[in-house]
C-alpha atoms as a PDB file:
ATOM      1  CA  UNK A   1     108.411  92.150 134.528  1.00  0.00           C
ATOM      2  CA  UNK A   2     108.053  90.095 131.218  1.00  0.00           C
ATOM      3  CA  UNK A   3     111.083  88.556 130.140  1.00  0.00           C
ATOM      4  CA  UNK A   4     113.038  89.472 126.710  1.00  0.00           C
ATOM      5  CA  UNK A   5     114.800  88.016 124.013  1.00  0.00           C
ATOM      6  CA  UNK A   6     118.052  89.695 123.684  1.00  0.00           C
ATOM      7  CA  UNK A   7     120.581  89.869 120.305  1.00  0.00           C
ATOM      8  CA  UNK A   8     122.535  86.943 121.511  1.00  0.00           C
ATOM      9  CA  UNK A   9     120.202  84.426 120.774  1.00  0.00           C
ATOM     10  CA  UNK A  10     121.541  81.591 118.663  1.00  0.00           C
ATOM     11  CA  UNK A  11     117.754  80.652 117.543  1.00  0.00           C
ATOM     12  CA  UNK A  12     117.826  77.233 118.903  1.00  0.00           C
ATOM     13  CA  UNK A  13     114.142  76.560 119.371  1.00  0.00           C
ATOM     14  CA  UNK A  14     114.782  75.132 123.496  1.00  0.00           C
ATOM     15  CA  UNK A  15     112.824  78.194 124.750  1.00  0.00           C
ATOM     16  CA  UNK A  16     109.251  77.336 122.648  1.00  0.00           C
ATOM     17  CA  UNK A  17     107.866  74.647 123.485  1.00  0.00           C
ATOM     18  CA  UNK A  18     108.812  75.297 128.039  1.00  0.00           C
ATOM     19  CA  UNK A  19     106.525  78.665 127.552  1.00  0.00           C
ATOM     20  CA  UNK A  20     103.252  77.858 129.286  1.00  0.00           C
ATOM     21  CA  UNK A  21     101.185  80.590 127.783  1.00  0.00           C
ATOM     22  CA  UNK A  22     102.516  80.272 124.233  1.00  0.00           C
ATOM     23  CA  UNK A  23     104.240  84.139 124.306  1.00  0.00           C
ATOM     24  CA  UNK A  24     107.667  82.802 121.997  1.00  0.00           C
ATOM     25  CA  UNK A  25     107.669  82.628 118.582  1.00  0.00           C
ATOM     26  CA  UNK A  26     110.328  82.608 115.645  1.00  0.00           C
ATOM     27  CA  UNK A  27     111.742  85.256 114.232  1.00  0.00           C
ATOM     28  CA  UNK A  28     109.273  86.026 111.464  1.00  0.00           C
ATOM     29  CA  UNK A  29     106.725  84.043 112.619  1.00  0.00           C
ATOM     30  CA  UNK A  30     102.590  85.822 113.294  1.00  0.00           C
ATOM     31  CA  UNK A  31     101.497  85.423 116.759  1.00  0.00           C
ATOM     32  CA  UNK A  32      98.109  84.675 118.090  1.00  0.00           C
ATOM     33  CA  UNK A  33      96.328  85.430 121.783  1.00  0.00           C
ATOM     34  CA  UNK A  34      94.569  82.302 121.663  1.00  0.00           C
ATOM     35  CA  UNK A  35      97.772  80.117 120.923  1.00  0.00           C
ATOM     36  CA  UNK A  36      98.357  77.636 124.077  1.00  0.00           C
ATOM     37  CA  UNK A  37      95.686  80.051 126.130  1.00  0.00           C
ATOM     38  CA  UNK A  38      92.066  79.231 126.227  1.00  0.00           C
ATOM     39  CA  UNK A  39      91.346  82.839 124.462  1.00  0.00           C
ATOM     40  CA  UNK A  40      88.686  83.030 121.877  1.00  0.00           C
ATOM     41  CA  UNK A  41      86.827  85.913 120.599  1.00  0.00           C
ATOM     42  CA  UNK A  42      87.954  89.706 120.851  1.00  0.00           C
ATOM     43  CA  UNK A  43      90.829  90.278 123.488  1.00  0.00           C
ATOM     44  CA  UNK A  44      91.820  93.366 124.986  1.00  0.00           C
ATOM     45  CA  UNK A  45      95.494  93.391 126.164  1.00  0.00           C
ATOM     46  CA  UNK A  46      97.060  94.911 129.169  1.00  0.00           C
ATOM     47  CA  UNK A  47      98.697  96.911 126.892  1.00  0.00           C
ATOM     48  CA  UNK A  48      95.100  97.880 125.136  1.00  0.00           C
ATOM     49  CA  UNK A  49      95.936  95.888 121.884  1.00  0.00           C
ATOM     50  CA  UNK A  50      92.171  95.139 121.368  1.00  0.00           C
ATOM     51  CA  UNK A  51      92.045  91.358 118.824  1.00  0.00           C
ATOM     52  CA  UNK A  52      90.623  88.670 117.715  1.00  0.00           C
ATOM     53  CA  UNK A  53      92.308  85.898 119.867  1.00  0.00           C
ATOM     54  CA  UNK A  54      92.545  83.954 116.342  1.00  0.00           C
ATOM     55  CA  UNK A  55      93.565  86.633 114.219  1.00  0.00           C
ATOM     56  CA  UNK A  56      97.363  86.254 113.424  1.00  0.00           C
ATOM     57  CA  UNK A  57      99.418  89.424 114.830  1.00  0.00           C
ATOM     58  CA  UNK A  58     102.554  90.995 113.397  1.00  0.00           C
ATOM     59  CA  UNK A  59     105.819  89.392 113.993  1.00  0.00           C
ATOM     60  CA  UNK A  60     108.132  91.345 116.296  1.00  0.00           C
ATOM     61  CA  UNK A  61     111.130  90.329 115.326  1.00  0.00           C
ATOM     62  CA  UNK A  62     112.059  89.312 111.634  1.00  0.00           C
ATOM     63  CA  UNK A  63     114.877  87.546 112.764  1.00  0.00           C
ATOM     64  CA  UNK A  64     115.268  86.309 115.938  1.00  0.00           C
ATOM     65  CA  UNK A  65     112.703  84.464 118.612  1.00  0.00           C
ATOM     66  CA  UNK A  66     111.219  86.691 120.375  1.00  0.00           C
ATOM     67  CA  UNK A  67     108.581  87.016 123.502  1.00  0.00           C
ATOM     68  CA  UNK A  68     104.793  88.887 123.047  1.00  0.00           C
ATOM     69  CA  UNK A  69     105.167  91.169 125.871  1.00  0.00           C
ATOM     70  CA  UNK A  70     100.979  90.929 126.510  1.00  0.00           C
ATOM     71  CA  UNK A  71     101.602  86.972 126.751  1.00  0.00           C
ATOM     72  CA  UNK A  72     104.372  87.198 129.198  1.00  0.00           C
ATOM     73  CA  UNK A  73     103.923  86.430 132.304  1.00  0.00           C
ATOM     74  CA  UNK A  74     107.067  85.098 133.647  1.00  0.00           C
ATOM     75  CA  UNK A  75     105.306  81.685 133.766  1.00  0.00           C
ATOM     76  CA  UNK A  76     103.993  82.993 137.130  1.00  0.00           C
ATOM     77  CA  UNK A  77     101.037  80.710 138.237  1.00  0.00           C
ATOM     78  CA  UNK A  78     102.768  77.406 136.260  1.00  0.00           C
ATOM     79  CA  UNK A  79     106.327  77.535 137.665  1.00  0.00           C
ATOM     80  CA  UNK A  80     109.000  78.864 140.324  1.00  0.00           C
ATOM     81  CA  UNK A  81     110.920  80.990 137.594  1.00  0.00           C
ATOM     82  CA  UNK A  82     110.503  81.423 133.755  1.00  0.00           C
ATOM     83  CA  UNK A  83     111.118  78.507 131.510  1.00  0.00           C
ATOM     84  CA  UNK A  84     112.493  80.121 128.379  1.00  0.00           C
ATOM     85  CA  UNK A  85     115.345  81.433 130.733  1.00  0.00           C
ATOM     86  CA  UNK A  86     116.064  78.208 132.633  1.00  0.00           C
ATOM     87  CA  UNK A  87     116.693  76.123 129.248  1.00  0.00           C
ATOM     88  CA  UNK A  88     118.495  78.846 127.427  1.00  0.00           C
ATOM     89  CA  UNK A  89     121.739  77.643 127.000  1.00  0.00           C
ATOM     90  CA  UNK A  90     123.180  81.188 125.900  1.00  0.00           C
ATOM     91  CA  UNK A  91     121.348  83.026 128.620  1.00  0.00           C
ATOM     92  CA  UNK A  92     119.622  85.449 126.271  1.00  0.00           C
ATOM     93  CA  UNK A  93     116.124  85.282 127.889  1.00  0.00           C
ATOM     94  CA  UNK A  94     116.358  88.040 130.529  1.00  0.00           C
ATOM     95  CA  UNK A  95     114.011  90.504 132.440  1.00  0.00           C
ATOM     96  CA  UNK A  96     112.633  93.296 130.183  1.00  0.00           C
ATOM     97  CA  UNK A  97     113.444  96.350 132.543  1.00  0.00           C
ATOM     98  CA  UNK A  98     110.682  98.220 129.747  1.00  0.00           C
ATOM     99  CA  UNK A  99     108.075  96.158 131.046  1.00  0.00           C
ATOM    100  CA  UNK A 100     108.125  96.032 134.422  1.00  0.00           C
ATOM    101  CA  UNK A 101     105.112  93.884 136.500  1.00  0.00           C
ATOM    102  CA  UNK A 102     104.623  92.955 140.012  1.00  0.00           C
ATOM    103  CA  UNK A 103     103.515  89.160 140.909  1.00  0.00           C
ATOM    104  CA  UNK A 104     100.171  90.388 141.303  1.00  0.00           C
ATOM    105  CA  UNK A 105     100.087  91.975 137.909  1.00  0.00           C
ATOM    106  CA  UNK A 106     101.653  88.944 136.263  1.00  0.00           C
ATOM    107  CA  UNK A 107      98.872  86.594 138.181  1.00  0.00           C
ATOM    108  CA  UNK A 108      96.533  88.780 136.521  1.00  0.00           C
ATOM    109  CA  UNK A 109      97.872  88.703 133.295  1.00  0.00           C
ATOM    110  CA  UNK A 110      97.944  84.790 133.403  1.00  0.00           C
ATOM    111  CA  UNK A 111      94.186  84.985 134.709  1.00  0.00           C
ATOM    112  CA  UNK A 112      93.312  86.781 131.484  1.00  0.00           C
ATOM    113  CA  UNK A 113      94.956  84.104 129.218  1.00  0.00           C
ATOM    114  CA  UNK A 114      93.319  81.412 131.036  1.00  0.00           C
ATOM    115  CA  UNK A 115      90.504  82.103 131.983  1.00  0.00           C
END
């Protein structure tokens, strides 16, 4: 299951930097595949978003951070449990029960980013 950004977020920034395959962003801010991955070239996403790892995608949230679902991967294959959730201070960063993923799905998904 990726993890989610919920409404209570104070947009402190602590989550960022601690995600290992670079799926947080600011509110407002484009996203990339190939940012903090070793993507290059066209992409296809579990979800079938088909990109060019460089090519900046839409924000998904105007004001708030937020997580790219297809980046997600609960920093399975870096660490124990997600990052973005152990520094939150307001506890905002919690499972997204839309996207649900096994381990082995989530090793997958973290295969694809770095391949």
């Amino acid at each position: 299951m990726a993890i989610k950004i919920t409404d209570d977020c104070i947009n402190c920034g602590a989550c960022e930097p601690e995600c290992p395959n670079g799926a947080i962003f600011a509110g407002g801010d484009e996203w990339r595949f190939s940012y903090k991955t070793s993507l290059s070239g066209t992409f296809v996403s579990k979800s079938g978003l088909e990109a060019d790892a460089d090519s900046p995608q839409e924000a998904v949230s105007a004001d708030l951070y937020y997580i790219v679902t297809d980046k997600c991967t609960e920093c399975v294959g870096f660490h124990e449990e997600p990052q973005c959730a152990s520094v939150c201070p307001v506890d905002c960063c919690l499972p997204d029960e839309d996207h649900v993923e096994s381990k082995e799905e989530l090793t997958e998904k973290m295969h694809s980013l770095h391949p």
